[in-house]
Protein backbone atom coordinates (compact mmCIF):
# COMPACT_ATOMS: atom_id res chain seq x y z
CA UNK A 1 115.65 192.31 117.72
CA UNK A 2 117.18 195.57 116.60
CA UNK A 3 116.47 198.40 118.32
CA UNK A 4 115.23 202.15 116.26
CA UNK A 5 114.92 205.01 117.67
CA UNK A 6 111.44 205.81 116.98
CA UNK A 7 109.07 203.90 115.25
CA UNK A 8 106.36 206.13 112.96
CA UNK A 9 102.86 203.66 112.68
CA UNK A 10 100.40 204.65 110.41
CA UNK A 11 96.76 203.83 111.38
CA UNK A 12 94.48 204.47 108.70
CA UNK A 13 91.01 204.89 109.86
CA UNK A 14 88.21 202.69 108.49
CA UNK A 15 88.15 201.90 104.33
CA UNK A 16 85.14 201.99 103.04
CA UNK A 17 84.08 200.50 99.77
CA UNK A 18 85.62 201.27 96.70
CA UNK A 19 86.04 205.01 97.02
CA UNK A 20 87.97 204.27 100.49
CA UNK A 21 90.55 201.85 98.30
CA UNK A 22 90.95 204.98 95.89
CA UNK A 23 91.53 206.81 98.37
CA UNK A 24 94.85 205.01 100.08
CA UNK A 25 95.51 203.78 96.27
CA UNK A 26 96.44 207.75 94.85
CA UNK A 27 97.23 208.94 98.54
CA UNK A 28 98.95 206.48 100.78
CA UNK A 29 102.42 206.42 99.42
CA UNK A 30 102.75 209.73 99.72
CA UNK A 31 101.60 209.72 103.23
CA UNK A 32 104.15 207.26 104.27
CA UNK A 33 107.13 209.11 102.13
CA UNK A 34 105.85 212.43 104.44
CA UNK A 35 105.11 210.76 107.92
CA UNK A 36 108.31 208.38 107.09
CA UNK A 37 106.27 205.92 108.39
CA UNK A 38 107.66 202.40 109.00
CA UNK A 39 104.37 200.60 109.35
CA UNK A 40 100.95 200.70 108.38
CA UNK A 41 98.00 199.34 109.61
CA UNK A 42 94.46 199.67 108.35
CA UNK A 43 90.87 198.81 109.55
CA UNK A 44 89.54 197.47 106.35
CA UNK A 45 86.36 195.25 107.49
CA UNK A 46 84.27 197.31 104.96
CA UNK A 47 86.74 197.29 101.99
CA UNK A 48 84.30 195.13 100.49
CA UNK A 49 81.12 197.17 99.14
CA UNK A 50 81.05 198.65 102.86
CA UNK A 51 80.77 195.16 104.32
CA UNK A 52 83.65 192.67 105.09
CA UNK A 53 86.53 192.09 102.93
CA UNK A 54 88.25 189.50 100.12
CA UNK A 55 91.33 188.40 99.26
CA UNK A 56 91.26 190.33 95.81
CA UNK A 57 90.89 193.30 98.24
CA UNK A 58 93.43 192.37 101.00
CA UNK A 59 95.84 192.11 98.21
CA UNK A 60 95.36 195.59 96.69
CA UNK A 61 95.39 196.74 99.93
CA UNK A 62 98.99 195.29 100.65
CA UNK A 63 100.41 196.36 96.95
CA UNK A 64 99.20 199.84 98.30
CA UNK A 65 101.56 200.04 101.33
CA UNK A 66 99.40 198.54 104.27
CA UNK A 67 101.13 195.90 106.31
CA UNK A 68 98.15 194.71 108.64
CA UNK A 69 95.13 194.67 107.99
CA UNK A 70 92.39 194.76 111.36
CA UNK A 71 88.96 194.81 111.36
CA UNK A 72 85.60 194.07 113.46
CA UNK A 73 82.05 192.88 113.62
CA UNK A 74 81.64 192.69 109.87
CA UNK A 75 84.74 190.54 109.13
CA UNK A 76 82.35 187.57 108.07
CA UNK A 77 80.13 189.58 105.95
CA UNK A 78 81.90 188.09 103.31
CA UNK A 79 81.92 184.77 103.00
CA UNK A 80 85.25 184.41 100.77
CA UNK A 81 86.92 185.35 103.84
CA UNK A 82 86.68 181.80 105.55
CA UNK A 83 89.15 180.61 103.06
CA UNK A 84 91.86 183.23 103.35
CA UNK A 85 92.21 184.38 107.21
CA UNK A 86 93.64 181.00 108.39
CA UNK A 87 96.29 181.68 106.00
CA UNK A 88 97.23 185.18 105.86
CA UNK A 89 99.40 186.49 108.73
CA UNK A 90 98.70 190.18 108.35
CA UNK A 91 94.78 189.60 108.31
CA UNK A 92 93.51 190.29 111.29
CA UNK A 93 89.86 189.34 113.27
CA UNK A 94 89.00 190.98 116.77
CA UNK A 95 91.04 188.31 119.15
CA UNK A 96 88.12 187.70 121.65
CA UNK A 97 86.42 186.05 119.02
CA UNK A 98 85.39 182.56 120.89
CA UNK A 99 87.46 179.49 121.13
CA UNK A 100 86.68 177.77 117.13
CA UNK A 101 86.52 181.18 115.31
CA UNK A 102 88.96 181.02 112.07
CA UNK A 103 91.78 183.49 111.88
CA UNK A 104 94.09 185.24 114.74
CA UNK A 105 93.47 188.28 116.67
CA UNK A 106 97.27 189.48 116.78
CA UNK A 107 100.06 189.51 114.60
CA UNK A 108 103.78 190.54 114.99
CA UNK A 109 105.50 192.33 112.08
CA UNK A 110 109.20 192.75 111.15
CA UNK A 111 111.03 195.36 109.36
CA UNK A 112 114.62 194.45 109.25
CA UNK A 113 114.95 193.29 112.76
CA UNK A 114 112.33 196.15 114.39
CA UNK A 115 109.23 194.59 115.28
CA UNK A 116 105.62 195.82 116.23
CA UNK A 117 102.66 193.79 117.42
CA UNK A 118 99.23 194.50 116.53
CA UNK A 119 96.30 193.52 118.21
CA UNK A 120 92.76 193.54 117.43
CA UNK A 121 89.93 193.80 119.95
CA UNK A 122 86.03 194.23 119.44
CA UNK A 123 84.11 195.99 121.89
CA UNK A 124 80.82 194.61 124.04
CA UNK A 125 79.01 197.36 124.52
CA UNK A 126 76.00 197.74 121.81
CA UNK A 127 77.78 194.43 119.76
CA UNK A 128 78.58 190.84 119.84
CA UNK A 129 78.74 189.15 123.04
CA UNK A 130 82.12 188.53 122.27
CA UNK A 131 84.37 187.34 124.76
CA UNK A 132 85.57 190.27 127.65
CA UNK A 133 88.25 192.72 125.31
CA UNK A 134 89.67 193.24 128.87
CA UNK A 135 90.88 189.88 129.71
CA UNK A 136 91.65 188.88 126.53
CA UNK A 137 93.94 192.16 126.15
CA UNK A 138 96.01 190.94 129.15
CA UNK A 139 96.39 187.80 127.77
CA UNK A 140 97.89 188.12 124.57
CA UNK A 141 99.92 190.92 125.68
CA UNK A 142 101.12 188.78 128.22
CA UNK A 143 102.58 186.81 125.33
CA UNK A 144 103.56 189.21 123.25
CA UNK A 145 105.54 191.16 125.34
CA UNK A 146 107.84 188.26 125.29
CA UNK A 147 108.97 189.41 122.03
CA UNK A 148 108.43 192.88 121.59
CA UNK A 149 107.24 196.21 123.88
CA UNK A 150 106.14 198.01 120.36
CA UNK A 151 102.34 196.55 120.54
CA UNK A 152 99.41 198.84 118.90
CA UNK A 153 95.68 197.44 119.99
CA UNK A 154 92.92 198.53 117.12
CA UNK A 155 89.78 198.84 119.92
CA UNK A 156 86.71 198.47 117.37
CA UNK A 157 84.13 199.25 119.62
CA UNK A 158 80.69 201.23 119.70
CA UNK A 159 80.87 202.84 122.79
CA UNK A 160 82.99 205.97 123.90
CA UNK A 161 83.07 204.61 127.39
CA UNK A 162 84.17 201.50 126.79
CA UNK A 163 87.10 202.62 124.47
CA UNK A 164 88.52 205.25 126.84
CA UNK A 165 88.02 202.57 129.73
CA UNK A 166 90.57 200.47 127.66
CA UNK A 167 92.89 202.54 127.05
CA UNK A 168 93.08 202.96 131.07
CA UNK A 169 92.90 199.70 131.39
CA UNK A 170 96.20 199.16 129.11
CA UNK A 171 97.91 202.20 129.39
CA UNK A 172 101.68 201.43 130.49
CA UNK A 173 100.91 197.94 128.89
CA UNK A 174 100.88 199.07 124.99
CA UNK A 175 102.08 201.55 122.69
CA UNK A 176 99.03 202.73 121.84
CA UNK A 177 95.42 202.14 121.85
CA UNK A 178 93.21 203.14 118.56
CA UNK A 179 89.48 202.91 118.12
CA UNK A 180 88.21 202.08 115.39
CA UNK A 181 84.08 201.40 114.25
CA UNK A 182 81.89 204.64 114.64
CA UNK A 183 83.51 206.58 111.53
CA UNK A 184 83.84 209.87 112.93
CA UNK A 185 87.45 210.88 114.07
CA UNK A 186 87.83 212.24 117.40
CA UNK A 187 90.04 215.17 118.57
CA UNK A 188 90.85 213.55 121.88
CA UNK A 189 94.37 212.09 120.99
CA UNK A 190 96.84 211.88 123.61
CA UNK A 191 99.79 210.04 125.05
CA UNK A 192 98.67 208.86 129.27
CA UNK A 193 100.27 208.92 131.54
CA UNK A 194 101.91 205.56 131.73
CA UNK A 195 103.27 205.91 127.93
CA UNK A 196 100.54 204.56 125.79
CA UNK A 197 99.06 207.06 122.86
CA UNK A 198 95.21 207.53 122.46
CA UNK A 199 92.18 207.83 120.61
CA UNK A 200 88.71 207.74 120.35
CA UNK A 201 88.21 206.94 117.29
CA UNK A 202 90.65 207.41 114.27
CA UNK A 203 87.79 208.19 111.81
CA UNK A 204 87.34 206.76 107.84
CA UNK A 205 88.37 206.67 104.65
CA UNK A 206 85.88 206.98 102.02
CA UNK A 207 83.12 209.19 101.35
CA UNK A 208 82.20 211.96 103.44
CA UNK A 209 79.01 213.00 101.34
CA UNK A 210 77.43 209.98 103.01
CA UNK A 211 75.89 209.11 106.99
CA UNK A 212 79.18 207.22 107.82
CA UNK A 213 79.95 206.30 104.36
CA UNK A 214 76.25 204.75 102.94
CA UNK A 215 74.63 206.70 100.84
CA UNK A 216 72.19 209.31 102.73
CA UNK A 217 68.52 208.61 101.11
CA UNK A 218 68.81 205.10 102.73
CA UNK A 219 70.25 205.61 105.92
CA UNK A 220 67.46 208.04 106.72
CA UNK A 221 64.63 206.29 105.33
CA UNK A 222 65.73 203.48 107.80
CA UNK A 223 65.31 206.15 110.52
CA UNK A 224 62.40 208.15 109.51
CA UNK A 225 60.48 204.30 109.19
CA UNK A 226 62.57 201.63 110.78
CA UNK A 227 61.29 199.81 107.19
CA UNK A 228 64.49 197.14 106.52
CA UNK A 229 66.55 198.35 103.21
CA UNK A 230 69.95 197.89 101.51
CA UNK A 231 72.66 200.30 102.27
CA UNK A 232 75.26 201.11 99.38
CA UNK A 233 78.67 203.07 99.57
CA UNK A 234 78.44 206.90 98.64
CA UNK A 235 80.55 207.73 95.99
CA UNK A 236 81.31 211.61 96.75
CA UNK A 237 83.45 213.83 99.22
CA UNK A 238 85.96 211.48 99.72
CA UNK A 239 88.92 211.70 102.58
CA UNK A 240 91.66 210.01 104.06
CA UNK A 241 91.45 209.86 108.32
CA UNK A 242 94.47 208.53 109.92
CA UNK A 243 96.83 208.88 113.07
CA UNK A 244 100.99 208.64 113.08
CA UNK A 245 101.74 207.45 116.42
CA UNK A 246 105.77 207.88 117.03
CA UNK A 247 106.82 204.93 119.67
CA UNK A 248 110.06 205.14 121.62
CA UNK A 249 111.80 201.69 119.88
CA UNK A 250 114.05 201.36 123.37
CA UNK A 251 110.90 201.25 126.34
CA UNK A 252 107.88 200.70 123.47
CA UNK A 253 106.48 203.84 125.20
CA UNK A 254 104.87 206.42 122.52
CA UNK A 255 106.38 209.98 122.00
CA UNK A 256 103.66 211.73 119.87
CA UNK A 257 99.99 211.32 118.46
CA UNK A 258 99.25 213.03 115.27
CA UNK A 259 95.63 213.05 113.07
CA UNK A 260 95.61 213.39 109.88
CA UNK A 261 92.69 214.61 107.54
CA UNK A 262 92.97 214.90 104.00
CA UNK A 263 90.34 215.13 101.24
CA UNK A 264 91.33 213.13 97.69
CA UNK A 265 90.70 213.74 94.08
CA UNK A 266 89.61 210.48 92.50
């Protein structure tokens, strides 16, 4: 493996729906020309109409400039997805999934000899009664580790507790631990003490005029009545959340932890 200095990762928070694949399609080069980033990741489990994700979609999103893909608890909300995840390497599910579930949890990429892992882990708390993140986070990195010390877990998880726990839990162990899931970036990025950078959450991408990216009149006639009805993407305010997370390419330890907000004329 060849060694680089530092290693800029862009995490771009979650896409939603078509206004959140504008948004990376008119901004996202730029972004990695500025942040000189050498990899991109993005959540993208709501790419598709806010729920899930297609190959049509995954391959936009790679023609864009993202070189994993990571989602959650919506990743079979599209059905078309069964016959692509098997398949494609850079297509991530959360990897504590049960024993049977199609796809892979992790992936390693490689950039001319520099390599980063990516792992993706769904959260307990408030979801799926998934298999423990915890366990399974020691596992694979257990394995990985053989290969490369430049691992980034995507934590797509509910609870604030539960995503700060794990990025205790693995700090020292991984470059950096992201959530991803609620929508709302949080201003609590840091790099612990053992090495590993931090967040909360890392926020969305897509529209902002919204209650986390549906359009408002339904989300809060669900709440007002609890009556059952269909949520569609907003169209309007739309932004681009994202970290750069700078990684040491010698120990795999991170150097810096940097949001970034921007707003996008589609």
């Amino acid at each position: 493996m060849a060694d680089k200095e530092n290693i800029n990762v862009l995490i771009i928070g979650d896409v939603v729906g078509e206004p959140g694949r504008k948004a990376l399609f008119i901004g996202l080069s730029d972004l990695v020309r500025e942040e000189e980033a050498d990899f991109v990741i993005a959540n993208a489990e709501n790419a598709a109409g806010g729920f899930g994700i297609t190959a049509n979609i995954a391959g936009k999103l790679y023609s864009y400039g993202v070189d994993c893909i990571t989602s959650g608890n919506h990743i079979w909300r599209n059905r078309e997805v069964y016959k692509i995840i098997d398949n494609d390497q850079r297509l991530l599910r959360p990897s504590n999934y049960p024993n049977g579930a199609p796809g892979k949890g992790w992936t390693i990429l490689d950039k001319g000899g520099v390599k980063l892992a990516v792992i993706n882990l769904l959260g307990r708390v408030y979801m799926d009664p998934v298999d423990c993140p915890f366990r399974t986070s020691k596992r694979e990195i257990s394995t990985i580790r053989k290969e490369t010390k430049n691992i980034v877990v995507d934590f797509h998880g509910e609870a604030t507790s539960e995503k700060i726990a794990m990025g205790w839990w693995l700090d020292g162990r991984v470059s950096a631990v992201v959530g991803t899931h609620t929508h709302v970036q949080t201003a609590d990025e840091c790099i612990l003490p053992g090495g590993s950078a931090y967040i909360t959450d890392v926020g969305m991408t897509g529209p902002f005029d919204s209650v986390i990216g549906m359009k408002k009149e339904g989300a809060i006639g669900r709440f007002l009545t609890f009556v059952p009805s269909k949520f569609s993407v907003a169209t309007d305010d739309i932004r681009l959340h994202a970290v750069v997370i700078t990684i040491d390419g010698t120990t795999g330890k991170s150097k810096d932890i940097r949001r970034i907000q921007r707003t996008m004329i589609v």
